[in-house]
Protein backbone atom coordinates (compact mmCIF):
# COMPACT_ATOMS: atom_id res chain seq x y z
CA UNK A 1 -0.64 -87.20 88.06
CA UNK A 2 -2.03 -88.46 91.38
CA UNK A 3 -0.65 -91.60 92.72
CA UNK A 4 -3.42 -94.28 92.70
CA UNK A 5 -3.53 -96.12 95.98
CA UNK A 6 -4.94 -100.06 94.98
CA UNK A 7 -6.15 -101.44 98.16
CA UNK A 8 -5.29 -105.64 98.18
CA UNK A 9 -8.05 -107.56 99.79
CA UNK A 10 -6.55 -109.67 102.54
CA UNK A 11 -6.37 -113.60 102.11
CA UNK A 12 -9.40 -114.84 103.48
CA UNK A 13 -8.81 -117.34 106.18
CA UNK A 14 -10.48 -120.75 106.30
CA UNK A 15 -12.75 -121.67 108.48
CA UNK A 16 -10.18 -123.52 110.77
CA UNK A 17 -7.86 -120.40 110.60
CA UNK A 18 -10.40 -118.32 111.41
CA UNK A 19 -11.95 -120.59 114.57
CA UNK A 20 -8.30 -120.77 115.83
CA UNK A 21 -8.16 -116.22 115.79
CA UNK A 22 -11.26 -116.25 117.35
CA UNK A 23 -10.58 -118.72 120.40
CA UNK A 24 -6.99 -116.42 120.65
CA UNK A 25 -9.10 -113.63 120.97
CA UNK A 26 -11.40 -115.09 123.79
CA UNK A 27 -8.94 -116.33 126.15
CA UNK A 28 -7.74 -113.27 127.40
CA UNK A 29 -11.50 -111.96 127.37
CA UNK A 30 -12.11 -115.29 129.68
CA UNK A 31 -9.23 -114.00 132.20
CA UNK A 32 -11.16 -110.42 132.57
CA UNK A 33 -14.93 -111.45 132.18
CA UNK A 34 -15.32 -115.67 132.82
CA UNK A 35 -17.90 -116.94 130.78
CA UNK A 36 -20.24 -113.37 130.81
CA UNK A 37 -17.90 -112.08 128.40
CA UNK A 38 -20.24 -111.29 125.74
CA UNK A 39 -20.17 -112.28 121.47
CA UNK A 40 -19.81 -108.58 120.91
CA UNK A 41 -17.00 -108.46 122.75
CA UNK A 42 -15.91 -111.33 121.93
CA UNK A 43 -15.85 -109.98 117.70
CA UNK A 44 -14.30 -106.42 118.53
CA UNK A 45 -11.10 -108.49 120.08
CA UNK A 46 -11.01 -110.16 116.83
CA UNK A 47 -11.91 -107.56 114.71
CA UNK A 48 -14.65 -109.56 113.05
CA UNK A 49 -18.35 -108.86 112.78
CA UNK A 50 -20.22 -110.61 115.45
CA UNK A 51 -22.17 -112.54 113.09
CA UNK A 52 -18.91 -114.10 111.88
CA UNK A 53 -18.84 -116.09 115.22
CA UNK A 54 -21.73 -118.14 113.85
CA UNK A 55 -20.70 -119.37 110.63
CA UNK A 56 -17.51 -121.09 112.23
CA UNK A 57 -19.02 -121.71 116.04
CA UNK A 58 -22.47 -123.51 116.76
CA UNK A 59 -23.08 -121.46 119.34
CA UNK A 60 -21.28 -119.39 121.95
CA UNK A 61 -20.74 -122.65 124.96
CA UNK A 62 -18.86 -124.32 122.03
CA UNK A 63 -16.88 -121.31 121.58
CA UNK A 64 -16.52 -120.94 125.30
CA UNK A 65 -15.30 -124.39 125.94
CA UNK A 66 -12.62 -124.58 123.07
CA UNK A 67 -10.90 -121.31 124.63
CA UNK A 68 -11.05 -122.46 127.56
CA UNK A 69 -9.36 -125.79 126.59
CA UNK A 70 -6.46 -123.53 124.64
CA UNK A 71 -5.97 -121.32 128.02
CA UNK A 72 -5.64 -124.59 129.83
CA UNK A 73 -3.73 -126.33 127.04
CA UNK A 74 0.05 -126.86 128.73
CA UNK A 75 1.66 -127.16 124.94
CA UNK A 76 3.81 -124.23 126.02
CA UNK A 77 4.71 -124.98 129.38
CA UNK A 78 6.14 -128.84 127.68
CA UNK A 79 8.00 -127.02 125.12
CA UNK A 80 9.55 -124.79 127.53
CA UNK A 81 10.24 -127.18 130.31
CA UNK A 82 12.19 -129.33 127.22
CA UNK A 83 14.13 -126.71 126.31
CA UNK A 84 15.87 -126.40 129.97
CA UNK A 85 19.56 -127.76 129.57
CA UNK A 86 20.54 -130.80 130.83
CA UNK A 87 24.30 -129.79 131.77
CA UNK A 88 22.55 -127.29 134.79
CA UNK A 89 22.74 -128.52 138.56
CA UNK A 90 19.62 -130.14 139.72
CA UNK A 91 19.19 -127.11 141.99
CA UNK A 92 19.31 -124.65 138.90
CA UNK A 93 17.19 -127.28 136.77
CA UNK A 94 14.32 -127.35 139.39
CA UNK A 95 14.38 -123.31 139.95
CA UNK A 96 13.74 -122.67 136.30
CA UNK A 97 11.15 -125.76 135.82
CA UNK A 98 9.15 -124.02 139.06
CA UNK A 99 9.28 -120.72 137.55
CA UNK A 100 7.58 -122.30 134.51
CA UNK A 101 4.82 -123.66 136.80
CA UNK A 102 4.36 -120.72 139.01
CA UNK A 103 3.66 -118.81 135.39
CA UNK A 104 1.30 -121.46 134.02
CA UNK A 105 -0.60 -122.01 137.77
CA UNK A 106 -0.77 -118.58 138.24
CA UNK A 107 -2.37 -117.85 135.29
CA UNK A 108 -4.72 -121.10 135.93
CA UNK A 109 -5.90 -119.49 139.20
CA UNK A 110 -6.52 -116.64 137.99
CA UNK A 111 -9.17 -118.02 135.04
CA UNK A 112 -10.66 -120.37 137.62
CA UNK A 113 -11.63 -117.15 140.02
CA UNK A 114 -12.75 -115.25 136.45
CA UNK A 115 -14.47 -118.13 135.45
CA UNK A 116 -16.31 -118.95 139.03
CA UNK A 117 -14.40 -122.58 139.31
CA UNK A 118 -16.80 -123.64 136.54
CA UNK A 119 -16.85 -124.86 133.23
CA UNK A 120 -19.22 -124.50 130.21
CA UNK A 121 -21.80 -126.85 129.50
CA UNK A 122 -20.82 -130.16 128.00
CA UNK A 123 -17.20 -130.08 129.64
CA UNK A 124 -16.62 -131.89 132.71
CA UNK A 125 -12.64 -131.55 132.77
CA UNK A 126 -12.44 -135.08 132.48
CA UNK A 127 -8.56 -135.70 129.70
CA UNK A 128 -7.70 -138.97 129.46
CA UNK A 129 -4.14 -139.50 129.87
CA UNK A 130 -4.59 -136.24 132.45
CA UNK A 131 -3.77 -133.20 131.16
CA UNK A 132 -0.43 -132.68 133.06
CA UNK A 133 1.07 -136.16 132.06
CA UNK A 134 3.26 -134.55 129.46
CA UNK A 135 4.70 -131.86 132.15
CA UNK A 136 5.01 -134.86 134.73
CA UNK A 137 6.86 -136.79 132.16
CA UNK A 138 9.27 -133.62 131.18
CA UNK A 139 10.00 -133.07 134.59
CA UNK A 140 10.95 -136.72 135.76
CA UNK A 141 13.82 -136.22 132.84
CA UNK A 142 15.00 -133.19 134.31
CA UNK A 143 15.42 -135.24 137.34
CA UNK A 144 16.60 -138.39 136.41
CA UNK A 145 20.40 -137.22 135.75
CA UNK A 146 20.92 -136.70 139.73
CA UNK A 147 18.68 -140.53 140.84
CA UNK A 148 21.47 -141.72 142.31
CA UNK A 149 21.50 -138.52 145.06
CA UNK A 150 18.12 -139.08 145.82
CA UNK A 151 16.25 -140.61 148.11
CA UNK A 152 13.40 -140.83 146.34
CA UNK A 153 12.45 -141.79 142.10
CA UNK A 154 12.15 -138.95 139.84
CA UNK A 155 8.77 -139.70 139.07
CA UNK A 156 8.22 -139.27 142.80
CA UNK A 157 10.06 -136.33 143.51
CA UNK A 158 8.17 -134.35 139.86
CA UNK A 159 4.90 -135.56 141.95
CA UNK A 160 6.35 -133.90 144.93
CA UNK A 161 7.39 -130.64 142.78
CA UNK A 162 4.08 -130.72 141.78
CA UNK A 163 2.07 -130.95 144.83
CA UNK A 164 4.27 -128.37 146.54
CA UNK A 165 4.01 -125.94 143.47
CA UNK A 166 0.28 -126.35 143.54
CA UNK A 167 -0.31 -125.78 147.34
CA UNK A 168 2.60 -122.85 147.42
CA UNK A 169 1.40 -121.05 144.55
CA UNK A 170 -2.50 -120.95 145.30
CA UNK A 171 -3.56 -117.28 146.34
CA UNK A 172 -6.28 -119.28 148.74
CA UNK A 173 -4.15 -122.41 150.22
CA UNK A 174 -1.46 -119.88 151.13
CA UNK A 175 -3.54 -116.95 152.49
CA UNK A 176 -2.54 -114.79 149.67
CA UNK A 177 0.70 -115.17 150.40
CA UNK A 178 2.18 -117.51 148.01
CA UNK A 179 5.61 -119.38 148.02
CA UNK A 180 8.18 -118.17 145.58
CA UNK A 181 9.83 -120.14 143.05
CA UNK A 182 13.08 -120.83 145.00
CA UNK A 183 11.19 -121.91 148.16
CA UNK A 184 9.73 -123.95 146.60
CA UNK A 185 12.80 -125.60 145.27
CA UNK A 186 14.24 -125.33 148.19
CA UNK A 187 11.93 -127.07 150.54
CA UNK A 188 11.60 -129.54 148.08
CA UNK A 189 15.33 -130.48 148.36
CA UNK A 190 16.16 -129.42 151.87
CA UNK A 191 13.28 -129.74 153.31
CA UNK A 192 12.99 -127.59 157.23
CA UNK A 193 15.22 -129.30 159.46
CA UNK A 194 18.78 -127.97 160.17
CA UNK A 195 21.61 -130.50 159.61
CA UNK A 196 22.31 -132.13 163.04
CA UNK A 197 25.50 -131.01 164.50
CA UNK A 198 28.42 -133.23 163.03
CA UNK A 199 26.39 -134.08 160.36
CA UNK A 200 27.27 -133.90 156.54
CA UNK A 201 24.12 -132.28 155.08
CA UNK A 202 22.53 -135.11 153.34
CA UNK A 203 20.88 -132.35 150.68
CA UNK A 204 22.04 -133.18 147.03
């Protein structure tokens, strides 16, 4: 007797499940297309009909400016820059809180050249607290166990960090040739000058 094969219809999402695949599916369409990246496209990344797009988006700029708000969104960046141990050297602390910057900036570069530098209508990138407050706070922490070798607050030198991380990882600031990670760390702590002879270098 032939085996019967029952197919089981898959649990329908709801219409917040289903919003939330959608704008997962766009965000790496945004990185390769900017905002021409088409609905059809936009449903065969999914695996959706392209119809489906309209029953849980108004239209395709509200779609557009939710993805871009998850590709921008630095929940992952916090989590992983609170996850960096305490009981490290400052030096060591810094190194892997860059690296987790040079990901997320790189990857923020690289959408604003797909995307033109613009946004989609309605969105004019205005985030009240700003959207980097969280990482600021996260990396003033990582700091704050060495204050009393510095010469400046933590809160300054996390501006510092990320001013330098910023200006050293941008392909255009840098002539396409960006800082690395531990330059960055390192001019940030010892600076360019040699110690002066018979000096005790004054780096922490």
């Amino acid at each position: 007797m032939a085996t019967e094969t029952r197919r089981t219809r898959a649990t329908p999402m709801s219409p917040e499940q289903r919003r939330a695949a959608i704008v997962e599916a766009t965000v790496p369409l945004l990185h390769r297309h900017g905002f021409d990246v088409s609905t059809r496209q936009i449903a065969e990344a999914a695996g959706i009909a392209e119809g489906t797009i309209f029953r849980v988006f108004e239209d395709k700029d509200t779609l557009l400016r939710q993805a871009l708000e998850a590709a921008l969104d630095p929940g992952d960046a916090e989590r992983r820059l609170a996850a960096i141990g305490a009981d490290l050297p400052l030096e060591d602390r810094l190194l892997v809180a860059t690296q987790i910057l040079h990901e997320r900036l790189t990857g923020i570069f690289q959408l604003m050249a797909a995307i033109g530098f613009q946004r989609p209508p309605g969105d004019d990138g205005r985030h009240d607290p700003p959207r980097h407050a969280g990482m600021m706070a996260l990396l003033e922490e990582l700091v704050e166990p060495d204050r009393d070798r510095l010469r400046l607050p933590p809160a300054e030198v996390a501006h510092r960090l990320r001013i330098l991380c910023f200006a050293g990882f941008h392909p255009f600031i840098t002539d396409r040739t960006p800082m690395t990670p531990a330059g960055v760390v390192d001019l940030l702590l010892h600076g360019v000058l040699a110690p002066a002879a018979g000096s005790s270098d004054p780096s922490p």
